[in-house]
PDB file of N, CA and C in Angstrom:
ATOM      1  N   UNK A   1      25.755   2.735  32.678  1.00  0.00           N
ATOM      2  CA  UNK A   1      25.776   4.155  32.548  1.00  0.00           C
ATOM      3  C   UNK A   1      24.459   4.700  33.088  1.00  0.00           C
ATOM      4  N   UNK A   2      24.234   5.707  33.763  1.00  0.00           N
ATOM      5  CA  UNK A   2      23.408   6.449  34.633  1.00  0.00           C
ATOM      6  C   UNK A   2      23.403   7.610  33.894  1.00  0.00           C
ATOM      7  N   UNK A   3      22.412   8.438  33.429  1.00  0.00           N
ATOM      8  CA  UNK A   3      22.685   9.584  32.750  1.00  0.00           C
ATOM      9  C   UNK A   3      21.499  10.294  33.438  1.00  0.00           C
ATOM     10  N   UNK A   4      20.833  10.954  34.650  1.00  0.00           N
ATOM     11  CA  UNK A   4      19.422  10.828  34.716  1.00  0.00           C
ATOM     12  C   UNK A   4      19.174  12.238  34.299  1.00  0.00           C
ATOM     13  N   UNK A   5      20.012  13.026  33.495  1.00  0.00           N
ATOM     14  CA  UNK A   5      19.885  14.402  33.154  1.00  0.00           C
ATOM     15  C   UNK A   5      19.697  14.357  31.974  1.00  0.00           C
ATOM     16  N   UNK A   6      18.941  13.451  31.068  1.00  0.00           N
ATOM     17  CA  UNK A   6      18.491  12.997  29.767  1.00  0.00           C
ATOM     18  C   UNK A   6      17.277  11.930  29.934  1.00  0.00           C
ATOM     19  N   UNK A   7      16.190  12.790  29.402  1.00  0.00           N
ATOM     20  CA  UNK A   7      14.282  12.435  29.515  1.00  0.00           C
ATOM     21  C   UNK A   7      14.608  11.274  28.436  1.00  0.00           C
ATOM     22  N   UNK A   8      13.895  10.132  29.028  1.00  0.00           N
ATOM     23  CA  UNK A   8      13.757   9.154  27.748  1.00  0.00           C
ATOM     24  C   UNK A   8      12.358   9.234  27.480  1.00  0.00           C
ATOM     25  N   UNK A   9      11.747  10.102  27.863  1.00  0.00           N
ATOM     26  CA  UNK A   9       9.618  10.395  27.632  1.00  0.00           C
ATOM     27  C   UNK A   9       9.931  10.041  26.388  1.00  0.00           C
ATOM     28  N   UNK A  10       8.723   9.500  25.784  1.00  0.00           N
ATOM     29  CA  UNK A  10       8.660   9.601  24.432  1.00  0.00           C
ATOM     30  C   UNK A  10       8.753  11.439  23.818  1.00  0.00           C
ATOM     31  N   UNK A  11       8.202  11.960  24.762  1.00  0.00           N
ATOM     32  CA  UNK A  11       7.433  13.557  24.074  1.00  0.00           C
ATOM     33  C   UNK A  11       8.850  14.190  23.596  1.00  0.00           C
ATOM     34  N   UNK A  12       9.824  13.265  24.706  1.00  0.00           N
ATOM     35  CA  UNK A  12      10.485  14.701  24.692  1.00  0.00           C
ATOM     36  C   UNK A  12      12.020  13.722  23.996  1.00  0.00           C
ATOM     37  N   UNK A  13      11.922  12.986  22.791  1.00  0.00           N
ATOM     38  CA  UNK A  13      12.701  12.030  22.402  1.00  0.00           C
ATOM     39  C   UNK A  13      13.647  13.208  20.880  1.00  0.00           C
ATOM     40  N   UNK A  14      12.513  13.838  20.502  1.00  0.00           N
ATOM     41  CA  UNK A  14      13.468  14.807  19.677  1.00  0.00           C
ATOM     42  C   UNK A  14      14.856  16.105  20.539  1.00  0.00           C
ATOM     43  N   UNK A  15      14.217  16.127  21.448  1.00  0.00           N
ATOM     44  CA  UNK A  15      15.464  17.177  22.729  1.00  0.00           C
ATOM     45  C   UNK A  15      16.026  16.269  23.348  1.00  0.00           C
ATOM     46  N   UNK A  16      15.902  15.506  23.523  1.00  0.00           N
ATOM     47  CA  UNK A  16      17.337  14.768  23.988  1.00  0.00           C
ATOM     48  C   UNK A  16      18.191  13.812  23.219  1.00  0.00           C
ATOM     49  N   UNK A  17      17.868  13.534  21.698  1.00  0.00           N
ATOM     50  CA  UNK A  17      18.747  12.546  20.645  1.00  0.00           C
ATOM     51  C   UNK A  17      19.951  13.025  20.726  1.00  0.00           C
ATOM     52  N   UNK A  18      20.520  14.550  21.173  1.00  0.00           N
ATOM     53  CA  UNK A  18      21.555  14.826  21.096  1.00  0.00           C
ATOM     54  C   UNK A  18      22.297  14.558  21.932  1.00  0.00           C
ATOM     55  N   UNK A  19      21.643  14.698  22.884  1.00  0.00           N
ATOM     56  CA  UNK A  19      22.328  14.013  24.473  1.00  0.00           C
ATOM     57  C   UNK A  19      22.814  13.158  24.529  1.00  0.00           C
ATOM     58  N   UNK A  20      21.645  12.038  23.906  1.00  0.00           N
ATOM     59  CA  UNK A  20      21.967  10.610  24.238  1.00  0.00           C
ATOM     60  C   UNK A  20      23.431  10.224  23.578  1.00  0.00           C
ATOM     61  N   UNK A  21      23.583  10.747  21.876  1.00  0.00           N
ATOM     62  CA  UNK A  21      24.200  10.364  21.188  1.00  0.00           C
ATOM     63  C   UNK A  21      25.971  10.749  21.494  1.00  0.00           C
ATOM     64  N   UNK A  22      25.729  12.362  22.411  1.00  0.00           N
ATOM     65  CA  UNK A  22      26.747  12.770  22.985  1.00  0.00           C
ATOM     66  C   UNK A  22      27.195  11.922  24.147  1.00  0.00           C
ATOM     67  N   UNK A  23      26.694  11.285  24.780  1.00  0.00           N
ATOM     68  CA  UNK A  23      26.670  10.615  26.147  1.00  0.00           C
ATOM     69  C   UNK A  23      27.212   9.331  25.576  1.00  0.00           C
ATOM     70  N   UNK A  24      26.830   8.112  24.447  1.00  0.00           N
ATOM     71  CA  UNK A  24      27.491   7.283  23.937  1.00  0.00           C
ATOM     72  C   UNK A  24      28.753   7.428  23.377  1.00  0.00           C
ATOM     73  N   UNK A  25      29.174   8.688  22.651  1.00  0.00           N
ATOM     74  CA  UNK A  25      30.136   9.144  22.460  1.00  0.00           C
ATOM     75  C   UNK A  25      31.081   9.151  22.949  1.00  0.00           C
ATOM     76  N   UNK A  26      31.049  10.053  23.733  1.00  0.00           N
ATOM     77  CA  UNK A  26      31.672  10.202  24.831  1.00  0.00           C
ATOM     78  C   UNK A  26      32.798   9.013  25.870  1.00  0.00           C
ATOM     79  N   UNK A  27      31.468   7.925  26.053  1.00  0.00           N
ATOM     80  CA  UNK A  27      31.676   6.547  26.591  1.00  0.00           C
ATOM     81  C   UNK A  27      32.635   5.638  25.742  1.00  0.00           C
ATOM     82  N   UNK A  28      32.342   5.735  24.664  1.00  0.00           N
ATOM     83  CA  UNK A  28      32.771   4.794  23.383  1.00  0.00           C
ATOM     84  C   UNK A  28      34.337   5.894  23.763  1.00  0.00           C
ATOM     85  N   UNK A  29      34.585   6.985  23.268  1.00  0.00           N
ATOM     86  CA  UNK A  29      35.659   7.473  23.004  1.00  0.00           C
ATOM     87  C   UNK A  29      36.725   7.851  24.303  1.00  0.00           C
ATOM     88  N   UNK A  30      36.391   7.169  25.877  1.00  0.00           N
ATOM     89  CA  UNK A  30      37.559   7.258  27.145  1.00  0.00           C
ATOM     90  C   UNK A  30      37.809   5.720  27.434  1.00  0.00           C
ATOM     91  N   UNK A  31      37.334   4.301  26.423  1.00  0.00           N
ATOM     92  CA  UNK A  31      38.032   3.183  26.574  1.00  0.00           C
ATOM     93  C   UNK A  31      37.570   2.649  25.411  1.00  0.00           C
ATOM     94  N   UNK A  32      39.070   1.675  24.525  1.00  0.00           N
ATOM     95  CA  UNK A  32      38.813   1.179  24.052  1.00  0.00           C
ATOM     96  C   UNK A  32      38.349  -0.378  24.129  1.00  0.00           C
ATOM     97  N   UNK A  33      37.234  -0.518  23.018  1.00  0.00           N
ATOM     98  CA  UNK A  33      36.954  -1.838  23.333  1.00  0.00           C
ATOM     99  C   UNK A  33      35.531  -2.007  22.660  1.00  0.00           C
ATOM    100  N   UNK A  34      34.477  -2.930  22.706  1.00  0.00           N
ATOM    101  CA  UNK A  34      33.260  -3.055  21.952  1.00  0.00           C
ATOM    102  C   UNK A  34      32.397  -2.940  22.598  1.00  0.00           C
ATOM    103  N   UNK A  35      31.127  -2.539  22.110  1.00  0.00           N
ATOM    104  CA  UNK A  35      29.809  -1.562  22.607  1.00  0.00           C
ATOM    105  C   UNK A  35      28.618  -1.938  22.186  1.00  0.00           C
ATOM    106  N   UNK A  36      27.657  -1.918  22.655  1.00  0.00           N
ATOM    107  CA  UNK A  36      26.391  -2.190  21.876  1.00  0.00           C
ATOM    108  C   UNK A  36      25.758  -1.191  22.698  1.00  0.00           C
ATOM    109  N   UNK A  37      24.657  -0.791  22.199  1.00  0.00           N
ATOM    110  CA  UNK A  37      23.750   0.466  22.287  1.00  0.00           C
ATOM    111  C   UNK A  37      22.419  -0.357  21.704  1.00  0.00           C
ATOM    112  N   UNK A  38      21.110  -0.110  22.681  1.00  0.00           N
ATOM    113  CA  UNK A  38      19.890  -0.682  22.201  1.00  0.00           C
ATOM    114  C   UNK A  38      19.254   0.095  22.854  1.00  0.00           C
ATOM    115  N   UNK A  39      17.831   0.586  21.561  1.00  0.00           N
ATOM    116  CA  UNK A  39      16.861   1.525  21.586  1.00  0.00           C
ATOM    117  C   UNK A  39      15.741   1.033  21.384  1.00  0.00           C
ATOM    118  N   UNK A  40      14.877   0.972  22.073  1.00  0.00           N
ATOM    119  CA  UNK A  40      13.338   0.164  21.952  1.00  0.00           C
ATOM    120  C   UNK A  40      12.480   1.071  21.000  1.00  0.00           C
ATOM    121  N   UNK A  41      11.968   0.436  20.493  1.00  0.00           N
ATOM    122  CA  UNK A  41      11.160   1.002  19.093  1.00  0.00           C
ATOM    123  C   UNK A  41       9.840   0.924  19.707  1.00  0.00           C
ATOM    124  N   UNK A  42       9.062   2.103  19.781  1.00  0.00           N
ATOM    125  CA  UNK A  42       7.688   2.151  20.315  1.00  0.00           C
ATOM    126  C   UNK A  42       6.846   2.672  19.128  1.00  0.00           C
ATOM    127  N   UNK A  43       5.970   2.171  18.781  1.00  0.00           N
ATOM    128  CA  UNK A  43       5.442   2.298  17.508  1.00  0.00           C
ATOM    129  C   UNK A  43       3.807   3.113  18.541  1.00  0.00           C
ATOM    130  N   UNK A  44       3.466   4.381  17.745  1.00  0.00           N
ATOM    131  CA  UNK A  44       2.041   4.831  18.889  1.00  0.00           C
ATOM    132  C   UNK A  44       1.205   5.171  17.246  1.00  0.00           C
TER     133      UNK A  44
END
């Protein structure tokens, strides 16, 4: 998946959670079948 109209900056990680989560959504819900989703944890 290619989404490049969603910032993964750290700064800007609260304005786009919705995106992202809409964008997995989305994916998950036009085929069925199993998914994994992984988010790197940056600790600053």
């Amino acid at each position: 998946m290619i989404a490049d109209r969603i910032s993964t900056r750290y700064q800007d990680r609260d304005k786009s959670c919705n995106e992202v989560v809409e964008c997995i959504k989305s994916t998950v819900q036009a085929k069925k079948g199993n998914y994994i989703a992984f988010f790197r944890l940056i600790n600053i």
